[in-house]
C-alpha atoms as a PDB file:
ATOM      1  CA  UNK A   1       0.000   0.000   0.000  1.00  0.00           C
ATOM      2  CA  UNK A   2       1.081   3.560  -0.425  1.00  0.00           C
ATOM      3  CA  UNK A   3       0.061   6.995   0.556  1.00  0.00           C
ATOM      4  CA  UNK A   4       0.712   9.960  -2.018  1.00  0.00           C
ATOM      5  CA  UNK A   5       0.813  12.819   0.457  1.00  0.00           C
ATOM      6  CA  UNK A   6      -0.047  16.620  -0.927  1.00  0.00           C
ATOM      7  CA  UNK A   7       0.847  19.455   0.908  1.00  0.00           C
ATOM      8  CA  UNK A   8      -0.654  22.273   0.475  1.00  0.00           C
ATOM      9  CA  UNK A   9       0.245  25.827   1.539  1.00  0.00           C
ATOM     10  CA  UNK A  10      -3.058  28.429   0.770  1.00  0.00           C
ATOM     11  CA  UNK A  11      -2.816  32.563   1.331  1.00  0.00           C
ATOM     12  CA  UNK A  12      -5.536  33.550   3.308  1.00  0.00           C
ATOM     13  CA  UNK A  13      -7.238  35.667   0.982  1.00  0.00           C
ATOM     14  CA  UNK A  14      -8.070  32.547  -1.295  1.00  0.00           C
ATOM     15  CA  UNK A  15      -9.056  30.052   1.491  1.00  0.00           C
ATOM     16  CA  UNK A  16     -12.256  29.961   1.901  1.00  0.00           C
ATOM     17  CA  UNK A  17     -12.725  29.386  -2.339  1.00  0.00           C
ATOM     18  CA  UNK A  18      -9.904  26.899  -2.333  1.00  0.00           C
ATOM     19  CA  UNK A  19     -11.368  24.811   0.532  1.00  0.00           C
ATOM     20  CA  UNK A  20     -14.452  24.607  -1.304  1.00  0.00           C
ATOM     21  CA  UNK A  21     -12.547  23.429  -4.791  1.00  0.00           C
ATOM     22  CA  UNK A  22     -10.594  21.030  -2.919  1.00  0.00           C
ATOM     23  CA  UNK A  23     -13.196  18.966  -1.904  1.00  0.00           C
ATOM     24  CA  UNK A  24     -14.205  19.158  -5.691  1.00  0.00           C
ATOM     25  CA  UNK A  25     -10.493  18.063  -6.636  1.00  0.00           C
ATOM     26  CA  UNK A  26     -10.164  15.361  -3.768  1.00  0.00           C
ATOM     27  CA  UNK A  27     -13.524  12.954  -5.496  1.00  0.00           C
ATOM     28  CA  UNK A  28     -12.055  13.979  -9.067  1.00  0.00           C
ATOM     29  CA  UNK A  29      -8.524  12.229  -8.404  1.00  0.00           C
ATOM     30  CA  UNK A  30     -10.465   9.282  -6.644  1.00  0.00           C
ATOM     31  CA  UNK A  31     -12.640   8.977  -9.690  1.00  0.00           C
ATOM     32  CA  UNK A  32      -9.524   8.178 -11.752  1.00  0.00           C
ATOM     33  CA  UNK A  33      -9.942   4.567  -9.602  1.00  0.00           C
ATOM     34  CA  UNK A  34      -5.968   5.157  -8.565  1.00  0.00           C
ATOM     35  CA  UNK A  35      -6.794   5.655  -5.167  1.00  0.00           C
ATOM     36  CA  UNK A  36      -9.021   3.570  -2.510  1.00  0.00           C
ATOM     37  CA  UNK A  37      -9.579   6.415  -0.522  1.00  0.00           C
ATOM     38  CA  UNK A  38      -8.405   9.988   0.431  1.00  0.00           C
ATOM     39  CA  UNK A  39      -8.104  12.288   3.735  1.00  0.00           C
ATOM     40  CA  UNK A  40      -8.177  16.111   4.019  1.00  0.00           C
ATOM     41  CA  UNK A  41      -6.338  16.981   6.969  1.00  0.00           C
ATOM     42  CA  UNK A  42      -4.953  20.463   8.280  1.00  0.00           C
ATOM     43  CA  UNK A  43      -1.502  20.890   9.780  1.00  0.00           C
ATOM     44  CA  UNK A  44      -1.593  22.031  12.954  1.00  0.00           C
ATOM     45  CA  UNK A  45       1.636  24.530  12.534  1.00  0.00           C
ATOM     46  CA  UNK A  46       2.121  28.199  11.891  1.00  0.00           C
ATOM     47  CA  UNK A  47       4.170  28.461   8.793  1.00  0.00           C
ATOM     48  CA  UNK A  48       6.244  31.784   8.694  1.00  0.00           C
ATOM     49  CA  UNK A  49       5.024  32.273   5.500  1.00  0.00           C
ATOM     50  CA  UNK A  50       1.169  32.488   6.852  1.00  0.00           C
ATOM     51  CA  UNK A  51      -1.409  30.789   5.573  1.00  0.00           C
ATOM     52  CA  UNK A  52      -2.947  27.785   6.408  1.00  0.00           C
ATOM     53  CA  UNK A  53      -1.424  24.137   5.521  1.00  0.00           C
ATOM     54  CA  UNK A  54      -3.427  20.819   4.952  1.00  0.00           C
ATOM     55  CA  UNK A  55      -2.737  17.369   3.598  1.00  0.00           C
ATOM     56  CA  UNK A  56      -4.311  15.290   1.432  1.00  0.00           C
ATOM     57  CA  UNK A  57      -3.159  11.517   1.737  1.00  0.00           C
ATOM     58  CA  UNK A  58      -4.574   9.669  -0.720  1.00  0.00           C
ATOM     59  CA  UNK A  59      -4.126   5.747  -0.362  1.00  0.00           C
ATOM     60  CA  UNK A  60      -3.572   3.280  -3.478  1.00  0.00           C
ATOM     61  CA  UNK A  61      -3.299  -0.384  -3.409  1.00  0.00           C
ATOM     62  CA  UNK A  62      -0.132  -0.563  -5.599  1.00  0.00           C
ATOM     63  CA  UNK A  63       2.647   1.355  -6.925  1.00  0.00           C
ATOM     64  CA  UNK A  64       1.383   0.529 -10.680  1.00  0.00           C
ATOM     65  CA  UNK A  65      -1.579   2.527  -9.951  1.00  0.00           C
ATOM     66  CA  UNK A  66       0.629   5.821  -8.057  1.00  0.00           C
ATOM     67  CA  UNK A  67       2.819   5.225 -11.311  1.00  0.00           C
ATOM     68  CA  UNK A  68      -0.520   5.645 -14.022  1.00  0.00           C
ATOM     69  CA  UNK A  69      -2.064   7.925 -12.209  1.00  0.00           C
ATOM     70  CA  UNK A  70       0.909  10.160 -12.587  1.00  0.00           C
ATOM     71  CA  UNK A  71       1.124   8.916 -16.304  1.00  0.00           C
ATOM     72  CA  UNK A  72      -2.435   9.961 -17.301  1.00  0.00           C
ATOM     73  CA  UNK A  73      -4.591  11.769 -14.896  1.00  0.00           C
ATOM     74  CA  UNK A  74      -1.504  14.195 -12.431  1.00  0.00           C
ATOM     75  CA  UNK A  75      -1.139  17.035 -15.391  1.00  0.00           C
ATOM     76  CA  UNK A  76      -4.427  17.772 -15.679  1.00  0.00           C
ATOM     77  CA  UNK A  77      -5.212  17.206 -12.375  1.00  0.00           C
ATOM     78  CA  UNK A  78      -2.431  19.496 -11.055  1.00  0.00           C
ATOM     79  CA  UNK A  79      -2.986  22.092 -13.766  1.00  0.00           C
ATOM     80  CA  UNK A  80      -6.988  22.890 -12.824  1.00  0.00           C
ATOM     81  CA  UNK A  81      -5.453  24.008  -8.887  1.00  0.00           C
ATOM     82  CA  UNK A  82      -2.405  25.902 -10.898  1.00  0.00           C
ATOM     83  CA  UNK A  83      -4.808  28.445 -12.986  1.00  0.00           C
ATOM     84  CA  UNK A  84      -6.794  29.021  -9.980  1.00  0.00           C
ATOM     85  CA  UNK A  85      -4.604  29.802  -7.183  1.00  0.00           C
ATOM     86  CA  UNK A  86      -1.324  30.617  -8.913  1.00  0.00           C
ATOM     87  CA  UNK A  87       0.543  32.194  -6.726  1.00  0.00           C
ATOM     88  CA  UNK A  88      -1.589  32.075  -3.687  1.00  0.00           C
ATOM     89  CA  UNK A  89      -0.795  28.291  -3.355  1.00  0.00           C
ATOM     90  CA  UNK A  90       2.447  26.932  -2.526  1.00  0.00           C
ATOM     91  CA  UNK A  91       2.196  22.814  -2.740  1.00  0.00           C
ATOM     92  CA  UNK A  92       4.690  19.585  -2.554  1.00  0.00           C
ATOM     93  CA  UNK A  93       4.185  16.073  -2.695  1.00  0.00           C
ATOM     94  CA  UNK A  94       5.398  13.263  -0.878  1.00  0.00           C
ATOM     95  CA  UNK A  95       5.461   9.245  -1.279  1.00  0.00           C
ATOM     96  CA  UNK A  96       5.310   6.399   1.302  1.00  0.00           C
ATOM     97  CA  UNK A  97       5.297   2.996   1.055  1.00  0.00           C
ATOM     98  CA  UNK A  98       3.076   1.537   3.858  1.00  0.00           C
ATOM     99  CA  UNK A  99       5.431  -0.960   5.860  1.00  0.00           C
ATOM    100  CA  UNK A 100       3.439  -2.128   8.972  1.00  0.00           C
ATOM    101  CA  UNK A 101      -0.099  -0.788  10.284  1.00  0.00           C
ATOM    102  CA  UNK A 102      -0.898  -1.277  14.035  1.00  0.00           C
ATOM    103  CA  UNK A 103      -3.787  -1.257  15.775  1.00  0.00           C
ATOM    104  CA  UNK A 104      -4.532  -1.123  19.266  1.00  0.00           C
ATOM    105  CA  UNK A 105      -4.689  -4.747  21.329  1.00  0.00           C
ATOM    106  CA  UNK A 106      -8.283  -5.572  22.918  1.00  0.00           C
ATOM    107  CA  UNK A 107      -8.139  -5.772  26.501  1.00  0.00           C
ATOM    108  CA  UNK A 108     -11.397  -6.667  26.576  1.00  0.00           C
ATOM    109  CA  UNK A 109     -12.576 -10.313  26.715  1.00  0.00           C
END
């Protein structure tokens, strides 16, 4: 499993309009069927440059489908947030492979 992990630096005075497109954006890359799921999450940091930061992790099964959705759907995909924020958006993107998940032990019987 791997997580492709977007963050996403957004100037204040474009927020509000770029939280609303990003939900938008977030089911458009899961309708390429790349990705199982996705999760919108803000950073809880002041960055010096202002703002506010979030991530988007968005999970896929296999690194065939991270490698064709960069292929075929990323350009596009990236280019619709470029137009429209510009230079109000600063972003960069991380991989990682999913080694081990853990989950709590039931103490319960």
């Amino acid at each position: 499993m791997y997580i492709y992990n977007v963050t996403i630096n957004i100037d204040k005075s474009v927020h509000d309009e770029w939280l609303n497109w990003i939900h938008i954006h977030i089911e458009d890359v899961l309708a390429t069927g790349k990705f199982v799921s996705a999760k919108l999450t803000q950073v809880l940091v002041e960055e010096e440059m202002g703002g506010a930061t979030y991530s988007v992790q968005y999970t896929t099964n296999s690194r065939e489908d991270l490698d064709e959705y960069y292929e075929i759907y990323a350009p596009t995909l990236r280019g619709s947030g470029l137009s429209k924020f510009a230079d109000k958006m600063l972003t960069f993107r991380t991989e990682l492979k999913v080694v081990k998940e853990f989950y709590p032990v039931s103490t319960h019987n």
